[in-house]
PDB file of N, CA and C in Angstrom:
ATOM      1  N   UNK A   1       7.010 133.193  64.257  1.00  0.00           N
ATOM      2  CA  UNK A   1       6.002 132.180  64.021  1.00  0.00           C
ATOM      3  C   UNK A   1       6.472 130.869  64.653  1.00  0.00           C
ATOM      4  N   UNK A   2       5.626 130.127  65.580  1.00  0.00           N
ATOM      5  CA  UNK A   2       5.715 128.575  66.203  1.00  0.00           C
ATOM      6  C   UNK A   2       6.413 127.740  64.661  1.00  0.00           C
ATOM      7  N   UNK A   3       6.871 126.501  65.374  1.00  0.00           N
ATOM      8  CA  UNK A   3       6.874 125.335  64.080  1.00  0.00           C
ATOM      9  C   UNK A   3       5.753 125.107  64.102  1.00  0.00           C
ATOM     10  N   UNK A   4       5.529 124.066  62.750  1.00  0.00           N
ATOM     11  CA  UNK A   4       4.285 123.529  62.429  1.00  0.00           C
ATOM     12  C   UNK A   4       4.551 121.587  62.461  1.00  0.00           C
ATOM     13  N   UNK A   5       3.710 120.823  62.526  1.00  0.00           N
ATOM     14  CA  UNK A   5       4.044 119.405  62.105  1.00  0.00           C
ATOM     15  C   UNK A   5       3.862 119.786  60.946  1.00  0.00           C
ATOM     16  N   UNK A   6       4.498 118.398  60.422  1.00  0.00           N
ATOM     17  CA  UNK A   6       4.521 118.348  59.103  1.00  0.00           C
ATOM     18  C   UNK A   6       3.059 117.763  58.666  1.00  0.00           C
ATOM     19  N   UNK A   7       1.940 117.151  59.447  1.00  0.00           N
ATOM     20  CA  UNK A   7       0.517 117.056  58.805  1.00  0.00           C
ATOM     21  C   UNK A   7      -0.057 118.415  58.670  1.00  0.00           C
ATOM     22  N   UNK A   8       0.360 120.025  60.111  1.00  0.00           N
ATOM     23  CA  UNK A   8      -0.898 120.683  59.664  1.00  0.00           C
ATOM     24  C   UNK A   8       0.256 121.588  58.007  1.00  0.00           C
ATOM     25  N   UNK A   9       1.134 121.544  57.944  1.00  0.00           N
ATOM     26  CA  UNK A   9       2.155 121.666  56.819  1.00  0.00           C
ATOM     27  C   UNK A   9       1.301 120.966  55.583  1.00  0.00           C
ATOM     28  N   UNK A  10       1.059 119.849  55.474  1.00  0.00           N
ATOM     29  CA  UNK A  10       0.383 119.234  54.338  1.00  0.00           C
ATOM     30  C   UNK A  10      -0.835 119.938  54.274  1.00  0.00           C
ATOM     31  N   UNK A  11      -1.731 119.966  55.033  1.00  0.00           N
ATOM     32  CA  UNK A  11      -3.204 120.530  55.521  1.00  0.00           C
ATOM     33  C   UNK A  11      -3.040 121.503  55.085  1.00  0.00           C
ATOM     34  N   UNK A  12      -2.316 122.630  54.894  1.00  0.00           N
ATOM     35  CA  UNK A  12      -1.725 123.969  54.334  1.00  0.00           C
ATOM     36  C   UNK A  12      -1.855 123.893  52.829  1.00  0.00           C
ATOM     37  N   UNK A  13      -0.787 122.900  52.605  1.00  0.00           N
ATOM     38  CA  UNK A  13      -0.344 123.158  51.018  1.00  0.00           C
ATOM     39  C   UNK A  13      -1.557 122.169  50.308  1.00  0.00           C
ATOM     40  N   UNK A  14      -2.756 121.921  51.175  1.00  0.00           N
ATOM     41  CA  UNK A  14      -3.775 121.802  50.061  1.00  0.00           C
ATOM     42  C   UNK A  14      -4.689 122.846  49.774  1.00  0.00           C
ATOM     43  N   UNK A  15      -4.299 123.775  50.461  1.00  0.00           N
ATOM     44  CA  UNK A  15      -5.165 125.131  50.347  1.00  0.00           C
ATOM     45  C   UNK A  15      -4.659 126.043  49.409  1.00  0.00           C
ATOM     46  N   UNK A  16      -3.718 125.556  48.940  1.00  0.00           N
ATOM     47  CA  UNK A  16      -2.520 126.927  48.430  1.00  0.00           C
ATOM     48  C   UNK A  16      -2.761 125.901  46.849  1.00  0.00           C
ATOM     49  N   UNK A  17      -2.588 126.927  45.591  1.00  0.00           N
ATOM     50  CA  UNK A  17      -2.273 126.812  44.578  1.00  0.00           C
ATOM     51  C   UNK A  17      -0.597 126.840  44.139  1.00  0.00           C
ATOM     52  N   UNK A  18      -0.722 126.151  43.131  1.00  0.00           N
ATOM     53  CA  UNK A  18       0.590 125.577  42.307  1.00  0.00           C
ATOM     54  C   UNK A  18       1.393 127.288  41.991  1.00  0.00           C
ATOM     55  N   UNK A  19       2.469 127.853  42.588  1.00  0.00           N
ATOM     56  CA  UNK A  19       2.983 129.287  42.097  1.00  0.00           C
ATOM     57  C   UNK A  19       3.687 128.995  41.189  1.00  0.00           C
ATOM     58  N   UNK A  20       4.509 128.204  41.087  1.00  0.00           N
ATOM     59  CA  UNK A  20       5.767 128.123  40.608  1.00  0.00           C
ATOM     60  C   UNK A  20       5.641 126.743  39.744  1.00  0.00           C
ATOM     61  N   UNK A  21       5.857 126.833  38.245  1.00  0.00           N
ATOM     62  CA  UNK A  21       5.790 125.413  37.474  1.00  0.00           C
ATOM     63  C   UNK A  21       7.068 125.341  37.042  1.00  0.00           C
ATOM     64  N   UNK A  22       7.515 124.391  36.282  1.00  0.00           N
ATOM     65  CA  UNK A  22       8.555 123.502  36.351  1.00  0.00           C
ATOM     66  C   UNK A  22       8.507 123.201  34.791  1.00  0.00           C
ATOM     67  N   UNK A  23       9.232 123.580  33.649  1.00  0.00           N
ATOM     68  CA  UNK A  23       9.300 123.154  32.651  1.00  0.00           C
ATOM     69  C   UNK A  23       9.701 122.723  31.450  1.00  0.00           C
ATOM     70  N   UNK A  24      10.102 122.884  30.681  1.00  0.00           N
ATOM     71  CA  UNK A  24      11.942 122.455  29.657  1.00  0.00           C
ATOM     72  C   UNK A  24      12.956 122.744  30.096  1.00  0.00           C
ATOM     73  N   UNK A  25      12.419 124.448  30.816  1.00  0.00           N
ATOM     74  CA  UNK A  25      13.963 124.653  31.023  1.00  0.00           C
ATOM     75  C   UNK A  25      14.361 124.030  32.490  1.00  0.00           C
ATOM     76  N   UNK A  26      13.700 123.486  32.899  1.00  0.00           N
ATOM     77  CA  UNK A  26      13.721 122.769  34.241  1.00  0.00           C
ATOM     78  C   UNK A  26      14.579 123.344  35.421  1.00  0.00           C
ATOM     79  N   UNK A  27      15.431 123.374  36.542  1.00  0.00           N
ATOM     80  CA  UNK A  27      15.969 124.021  37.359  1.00  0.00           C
ATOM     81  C   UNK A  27      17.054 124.867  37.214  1.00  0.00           C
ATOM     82  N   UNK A  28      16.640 126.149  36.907  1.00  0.00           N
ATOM     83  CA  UNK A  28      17.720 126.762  37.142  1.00  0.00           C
ATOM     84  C   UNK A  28      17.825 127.949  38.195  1.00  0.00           C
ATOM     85  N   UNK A  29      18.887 128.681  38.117  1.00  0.00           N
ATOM     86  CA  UNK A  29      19.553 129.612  38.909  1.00  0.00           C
ATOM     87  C   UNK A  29      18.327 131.003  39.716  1.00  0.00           C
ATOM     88  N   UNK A  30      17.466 131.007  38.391  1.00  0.00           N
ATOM     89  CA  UNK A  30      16.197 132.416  37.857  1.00  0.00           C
ATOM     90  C   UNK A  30      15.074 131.475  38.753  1.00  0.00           C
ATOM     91  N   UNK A  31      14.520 129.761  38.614  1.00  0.00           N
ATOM     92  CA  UNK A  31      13.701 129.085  39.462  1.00  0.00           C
ATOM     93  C   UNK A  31      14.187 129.140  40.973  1.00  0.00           C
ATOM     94  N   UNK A  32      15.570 128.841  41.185  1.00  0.00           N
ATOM     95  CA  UNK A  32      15.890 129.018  42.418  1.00  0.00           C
ATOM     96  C   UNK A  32      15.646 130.434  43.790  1.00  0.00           C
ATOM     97  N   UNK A  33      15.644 131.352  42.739  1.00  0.00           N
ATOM     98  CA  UNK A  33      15.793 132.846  43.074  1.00  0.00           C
ATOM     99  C   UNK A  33      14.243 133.086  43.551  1.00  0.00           C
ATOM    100  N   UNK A  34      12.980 132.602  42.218  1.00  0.00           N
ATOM    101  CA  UNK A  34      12.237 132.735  42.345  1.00  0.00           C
ATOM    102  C   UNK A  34      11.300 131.676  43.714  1.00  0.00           C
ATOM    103  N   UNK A  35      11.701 130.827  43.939  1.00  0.00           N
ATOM    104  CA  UNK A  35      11.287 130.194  45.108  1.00  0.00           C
ATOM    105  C   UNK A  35      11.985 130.737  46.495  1.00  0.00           C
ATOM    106  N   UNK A  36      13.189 131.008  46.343  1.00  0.00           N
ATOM    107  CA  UNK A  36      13.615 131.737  47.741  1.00  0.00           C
ATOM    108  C   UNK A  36      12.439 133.054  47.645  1.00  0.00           C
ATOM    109  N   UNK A  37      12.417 133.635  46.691  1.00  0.00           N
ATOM    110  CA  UNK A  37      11.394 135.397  46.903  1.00  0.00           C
ATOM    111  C   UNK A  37      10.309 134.841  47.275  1.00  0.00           C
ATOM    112  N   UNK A  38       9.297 133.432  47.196  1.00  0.00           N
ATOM    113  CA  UNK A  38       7.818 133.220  47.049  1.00  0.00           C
ATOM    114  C   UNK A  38       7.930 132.738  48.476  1.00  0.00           C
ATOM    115  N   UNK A  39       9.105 132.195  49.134  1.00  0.00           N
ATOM    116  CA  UNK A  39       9.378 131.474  50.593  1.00  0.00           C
ATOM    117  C   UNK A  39       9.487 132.756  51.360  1.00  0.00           C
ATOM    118  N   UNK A  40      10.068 133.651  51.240  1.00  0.00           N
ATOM    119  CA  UNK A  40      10.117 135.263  52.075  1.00  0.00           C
ATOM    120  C   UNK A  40       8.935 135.894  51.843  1.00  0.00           C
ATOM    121  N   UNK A  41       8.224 135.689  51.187  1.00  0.00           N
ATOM    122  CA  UNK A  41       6.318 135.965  51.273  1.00  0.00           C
ATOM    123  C   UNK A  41       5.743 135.052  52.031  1.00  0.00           C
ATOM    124  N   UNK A  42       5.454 133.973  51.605  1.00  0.00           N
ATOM    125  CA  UNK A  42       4.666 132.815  52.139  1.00  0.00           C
ATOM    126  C   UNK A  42       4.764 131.760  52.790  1.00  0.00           C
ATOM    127  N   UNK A  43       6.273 131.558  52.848  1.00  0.00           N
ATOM    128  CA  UNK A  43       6.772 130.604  54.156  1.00  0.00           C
ATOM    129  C   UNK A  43       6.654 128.968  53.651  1.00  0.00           C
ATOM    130  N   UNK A  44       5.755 128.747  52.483  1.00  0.00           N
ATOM    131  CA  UNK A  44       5.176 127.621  52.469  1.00  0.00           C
ATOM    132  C   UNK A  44       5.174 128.021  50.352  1.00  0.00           C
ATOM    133  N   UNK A  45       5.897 126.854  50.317  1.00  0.00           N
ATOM    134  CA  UNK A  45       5.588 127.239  48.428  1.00  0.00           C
ATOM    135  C   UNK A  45       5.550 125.417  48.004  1.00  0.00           C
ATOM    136  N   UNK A  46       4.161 125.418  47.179  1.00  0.00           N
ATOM    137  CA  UNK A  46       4.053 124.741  45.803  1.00  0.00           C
ATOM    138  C   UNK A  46       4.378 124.734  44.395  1.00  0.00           C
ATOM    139  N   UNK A  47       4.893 123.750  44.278  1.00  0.00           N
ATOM    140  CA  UNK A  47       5.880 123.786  42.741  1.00  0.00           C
ATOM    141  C   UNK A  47       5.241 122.799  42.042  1.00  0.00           C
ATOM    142  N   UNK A  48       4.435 122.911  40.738  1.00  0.00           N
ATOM    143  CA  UNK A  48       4.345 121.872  40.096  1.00  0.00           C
ATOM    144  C   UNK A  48       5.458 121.291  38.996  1.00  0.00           C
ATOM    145  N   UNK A  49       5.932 120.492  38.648  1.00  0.00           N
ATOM    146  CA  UNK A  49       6.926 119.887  37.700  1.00  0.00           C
ATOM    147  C   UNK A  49       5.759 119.480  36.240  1.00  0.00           C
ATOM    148  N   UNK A  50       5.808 120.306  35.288  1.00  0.00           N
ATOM    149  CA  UNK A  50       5.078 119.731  34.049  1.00  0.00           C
ATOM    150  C   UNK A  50       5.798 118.748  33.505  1.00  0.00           C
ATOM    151  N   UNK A  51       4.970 117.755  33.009  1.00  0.00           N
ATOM    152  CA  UNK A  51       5.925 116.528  32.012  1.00  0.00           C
ATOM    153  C   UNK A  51       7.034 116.789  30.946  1.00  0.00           C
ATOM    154  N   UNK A  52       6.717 118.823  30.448  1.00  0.00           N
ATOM    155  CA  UNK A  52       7.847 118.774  29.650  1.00  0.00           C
ATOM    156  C   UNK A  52       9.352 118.694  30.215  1.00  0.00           C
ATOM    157  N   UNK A  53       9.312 118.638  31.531  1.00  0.00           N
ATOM    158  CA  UNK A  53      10.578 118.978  32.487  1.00  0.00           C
ATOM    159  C   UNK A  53      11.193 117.999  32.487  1.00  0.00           C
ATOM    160  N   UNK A  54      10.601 116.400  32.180  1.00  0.00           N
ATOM    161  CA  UNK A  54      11.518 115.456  31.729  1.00  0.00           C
ATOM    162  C   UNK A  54      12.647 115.461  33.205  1.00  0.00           C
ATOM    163  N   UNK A  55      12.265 115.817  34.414  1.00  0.00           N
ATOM    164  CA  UNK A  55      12.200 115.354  35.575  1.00  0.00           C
ATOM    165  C   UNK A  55      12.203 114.492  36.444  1.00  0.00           C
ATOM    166  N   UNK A  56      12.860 113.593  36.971  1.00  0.00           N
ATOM    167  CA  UNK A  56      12.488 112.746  38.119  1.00  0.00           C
ATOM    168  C   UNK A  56      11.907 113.065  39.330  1.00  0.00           C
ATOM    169  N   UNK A  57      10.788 113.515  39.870  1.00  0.00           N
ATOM    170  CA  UNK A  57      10.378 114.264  40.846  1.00  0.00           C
ATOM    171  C   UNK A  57      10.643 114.197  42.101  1.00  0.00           C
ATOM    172  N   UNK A  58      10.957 113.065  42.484  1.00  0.00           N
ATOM    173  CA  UNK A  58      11.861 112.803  43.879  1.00  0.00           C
ATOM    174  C   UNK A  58      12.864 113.575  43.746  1.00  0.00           C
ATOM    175  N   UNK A  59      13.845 113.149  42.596  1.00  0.00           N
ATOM    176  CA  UNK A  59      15.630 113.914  42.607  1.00  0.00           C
ATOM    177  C   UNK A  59      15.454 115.429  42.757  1.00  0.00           C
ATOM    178  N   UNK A  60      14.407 115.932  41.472  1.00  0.00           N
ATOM    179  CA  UNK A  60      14.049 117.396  41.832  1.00  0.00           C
ATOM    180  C   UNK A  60      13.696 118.119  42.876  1.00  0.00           C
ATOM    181  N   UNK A  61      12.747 117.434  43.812  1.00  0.00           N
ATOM    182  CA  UNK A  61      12.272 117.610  44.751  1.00  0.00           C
ATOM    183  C   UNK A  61      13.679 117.645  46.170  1.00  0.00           C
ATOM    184  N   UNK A  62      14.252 117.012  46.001  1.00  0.00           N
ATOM    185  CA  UNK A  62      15.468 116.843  46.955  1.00  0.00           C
ATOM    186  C   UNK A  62      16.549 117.733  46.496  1.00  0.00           C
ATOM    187  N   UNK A  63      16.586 118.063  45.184  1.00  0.00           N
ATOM    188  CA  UNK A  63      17.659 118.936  44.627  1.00  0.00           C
ATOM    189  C   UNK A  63      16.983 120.461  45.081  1.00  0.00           C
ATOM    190  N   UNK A  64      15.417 120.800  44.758  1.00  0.00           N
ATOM    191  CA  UNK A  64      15.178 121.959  45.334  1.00  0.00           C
ATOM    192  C   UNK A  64      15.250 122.187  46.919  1.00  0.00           C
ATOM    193  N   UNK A  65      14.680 121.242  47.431  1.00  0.00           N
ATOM    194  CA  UNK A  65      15.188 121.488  48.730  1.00  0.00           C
ATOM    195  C   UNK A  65      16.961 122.038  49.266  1.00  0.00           C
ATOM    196  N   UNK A  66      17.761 120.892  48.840  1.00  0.00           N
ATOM    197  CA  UNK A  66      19.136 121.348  49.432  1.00  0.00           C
ATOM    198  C   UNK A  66      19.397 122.796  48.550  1.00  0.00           C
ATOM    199  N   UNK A  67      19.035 123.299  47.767  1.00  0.00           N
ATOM    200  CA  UNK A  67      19.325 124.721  46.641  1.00  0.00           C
ATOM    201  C   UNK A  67      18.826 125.601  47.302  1.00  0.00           C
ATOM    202  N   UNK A  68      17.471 126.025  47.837  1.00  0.00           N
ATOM    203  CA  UNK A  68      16.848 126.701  48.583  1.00  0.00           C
ATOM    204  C   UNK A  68      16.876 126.512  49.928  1.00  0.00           C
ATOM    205  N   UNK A  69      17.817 125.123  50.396  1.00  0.00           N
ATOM    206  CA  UNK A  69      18.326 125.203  52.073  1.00  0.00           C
ATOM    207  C   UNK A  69      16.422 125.607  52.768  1.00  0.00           C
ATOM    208  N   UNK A  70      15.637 124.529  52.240  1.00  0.00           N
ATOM    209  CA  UNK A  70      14.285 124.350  52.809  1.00  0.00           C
ATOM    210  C   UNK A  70      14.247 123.052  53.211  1.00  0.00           C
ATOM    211  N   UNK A  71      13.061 122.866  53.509  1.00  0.00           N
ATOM    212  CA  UNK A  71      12.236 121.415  53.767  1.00  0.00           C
ATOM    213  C   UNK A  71      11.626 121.276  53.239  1.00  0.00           C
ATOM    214  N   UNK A  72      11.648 120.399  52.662  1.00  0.00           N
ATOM    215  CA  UNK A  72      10.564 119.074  51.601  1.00  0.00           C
ATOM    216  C   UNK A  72       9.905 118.473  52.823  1.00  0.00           C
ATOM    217  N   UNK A  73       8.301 119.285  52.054  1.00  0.00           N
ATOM    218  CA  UNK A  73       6.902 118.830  53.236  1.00  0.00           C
ATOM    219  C   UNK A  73       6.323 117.630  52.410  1.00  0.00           C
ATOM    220  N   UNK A  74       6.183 117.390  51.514  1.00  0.00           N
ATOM    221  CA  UNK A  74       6.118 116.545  50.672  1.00  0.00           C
ATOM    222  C   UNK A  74       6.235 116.382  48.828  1.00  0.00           C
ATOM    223  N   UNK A  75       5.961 115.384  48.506  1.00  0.00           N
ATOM    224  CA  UNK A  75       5.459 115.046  47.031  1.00  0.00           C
ATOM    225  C   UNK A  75       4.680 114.073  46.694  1.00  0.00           C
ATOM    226  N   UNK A  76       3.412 115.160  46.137  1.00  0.00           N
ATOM    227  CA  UNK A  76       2.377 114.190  45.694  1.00  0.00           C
ATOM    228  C   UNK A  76       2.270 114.475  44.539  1.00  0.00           C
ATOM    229  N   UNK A  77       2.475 113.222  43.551  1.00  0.00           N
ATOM    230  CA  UNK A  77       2.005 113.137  42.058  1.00  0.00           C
ATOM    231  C   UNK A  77       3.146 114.111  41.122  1.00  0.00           C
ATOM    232  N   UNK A  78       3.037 115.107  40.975  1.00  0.00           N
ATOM    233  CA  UNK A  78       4.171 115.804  40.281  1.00  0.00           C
ATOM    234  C   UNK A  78       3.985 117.435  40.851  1.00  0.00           C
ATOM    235  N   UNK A  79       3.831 117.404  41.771  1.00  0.00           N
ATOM    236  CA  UNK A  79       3.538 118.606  42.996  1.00  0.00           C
ATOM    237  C   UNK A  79       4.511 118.476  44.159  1.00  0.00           C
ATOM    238  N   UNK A  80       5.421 119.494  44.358  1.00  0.00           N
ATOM    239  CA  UNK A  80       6.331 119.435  45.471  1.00  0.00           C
ATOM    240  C   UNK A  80       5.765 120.611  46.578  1.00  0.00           C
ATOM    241  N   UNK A  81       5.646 120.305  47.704  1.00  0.00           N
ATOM    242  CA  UNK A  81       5.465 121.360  48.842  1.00  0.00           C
ATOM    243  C   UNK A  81       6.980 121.207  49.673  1.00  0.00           C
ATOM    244  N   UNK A  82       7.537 122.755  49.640  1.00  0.00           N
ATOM    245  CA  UNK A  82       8.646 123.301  50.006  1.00  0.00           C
ATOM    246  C   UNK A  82       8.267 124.526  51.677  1.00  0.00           C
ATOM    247  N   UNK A  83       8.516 124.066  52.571  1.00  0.00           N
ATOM    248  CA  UNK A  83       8.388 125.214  53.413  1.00  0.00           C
ATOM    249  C   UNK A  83       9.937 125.912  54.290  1.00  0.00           C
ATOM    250  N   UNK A  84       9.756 126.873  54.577  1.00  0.00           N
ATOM    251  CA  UNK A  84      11.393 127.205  55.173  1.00  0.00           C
ATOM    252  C   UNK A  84      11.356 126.717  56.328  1.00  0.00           C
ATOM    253  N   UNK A  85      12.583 126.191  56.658  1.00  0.00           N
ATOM    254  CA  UNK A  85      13.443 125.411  57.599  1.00  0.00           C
ATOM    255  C   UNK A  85      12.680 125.777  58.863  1.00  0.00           C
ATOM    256  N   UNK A  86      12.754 126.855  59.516  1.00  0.00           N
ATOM    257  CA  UNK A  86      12.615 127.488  60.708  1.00  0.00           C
ATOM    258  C   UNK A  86      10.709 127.412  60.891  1.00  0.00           C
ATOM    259  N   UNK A  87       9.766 126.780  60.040  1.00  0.00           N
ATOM    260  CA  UNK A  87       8.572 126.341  60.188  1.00  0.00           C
ATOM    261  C   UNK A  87       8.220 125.214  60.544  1.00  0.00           C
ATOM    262  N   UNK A  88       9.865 124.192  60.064  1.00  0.00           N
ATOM    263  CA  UNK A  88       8.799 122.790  60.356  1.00  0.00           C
ATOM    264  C   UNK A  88       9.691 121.918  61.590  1.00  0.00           C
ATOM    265  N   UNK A  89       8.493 121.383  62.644  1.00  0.00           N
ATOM    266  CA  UNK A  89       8.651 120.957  63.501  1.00  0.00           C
ATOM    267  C   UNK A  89       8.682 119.390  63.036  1.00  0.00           C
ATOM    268  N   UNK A  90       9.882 118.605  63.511  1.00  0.00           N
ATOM    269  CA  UNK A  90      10.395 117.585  63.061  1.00  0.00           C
ATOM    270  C   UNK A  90       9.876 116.494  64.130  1.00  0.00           C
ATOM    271  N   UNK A  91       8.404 116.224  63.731  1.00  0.00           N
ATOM    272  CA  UNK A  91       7.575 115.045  65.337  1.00  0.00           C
ATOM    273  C   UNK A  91       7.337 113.584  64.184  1.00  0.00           C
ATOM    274  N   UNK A  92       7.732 113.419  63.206  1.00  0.00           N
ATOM    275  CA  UNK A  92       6.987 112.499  62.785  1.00  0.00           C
ATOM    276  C   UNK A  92       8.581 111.841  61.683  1.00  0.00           C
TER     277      UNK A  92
END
């Protein structure tokens, strides 16, 4: 598969629903596992963070990235878009 920019990357992850939520028990080892398996399907994964996660969503968002060795396509609101490395074309 070509890279993508990171706009048609955004343009993507508004089409795609939330797979993966985020919640007391907040990041662990079993979330990590489960976003690498949803990234070897779909290339492109949404994570929502619920308020019980008591979260900073930037830190999370940067902590899932370097854990899953992805790219952080963005964060909007308490929604992280994660795509694998080898998709995103770095123009912007």
């Amino acid at each position: 598969m070509s890279k993508i920019s990171k706009t048609e990357l955004r343009r993507m992850g508004t089409e795609i629903k939330s797979s993966i939520h985020i919640g007391k028990g907040g990041i662990s080892e079993n979330l990590i596992e489960e976003i690498r398996n949803q990234l070897k399907k779909h290339k492109i994964v949404k994570i929502r963070i619920l308020e019980s996660a008591g979260l900073e969503r930037m830190t999370a968002a940067k902590e899932l990235a370097d854990r899953t060795q992805t790219k952080l396509v963005e964060v909007r609101g308490n929604t992280i878009l994660l795509c694998e490395a080898s998709l995103f074309e770095q123009t912007e």
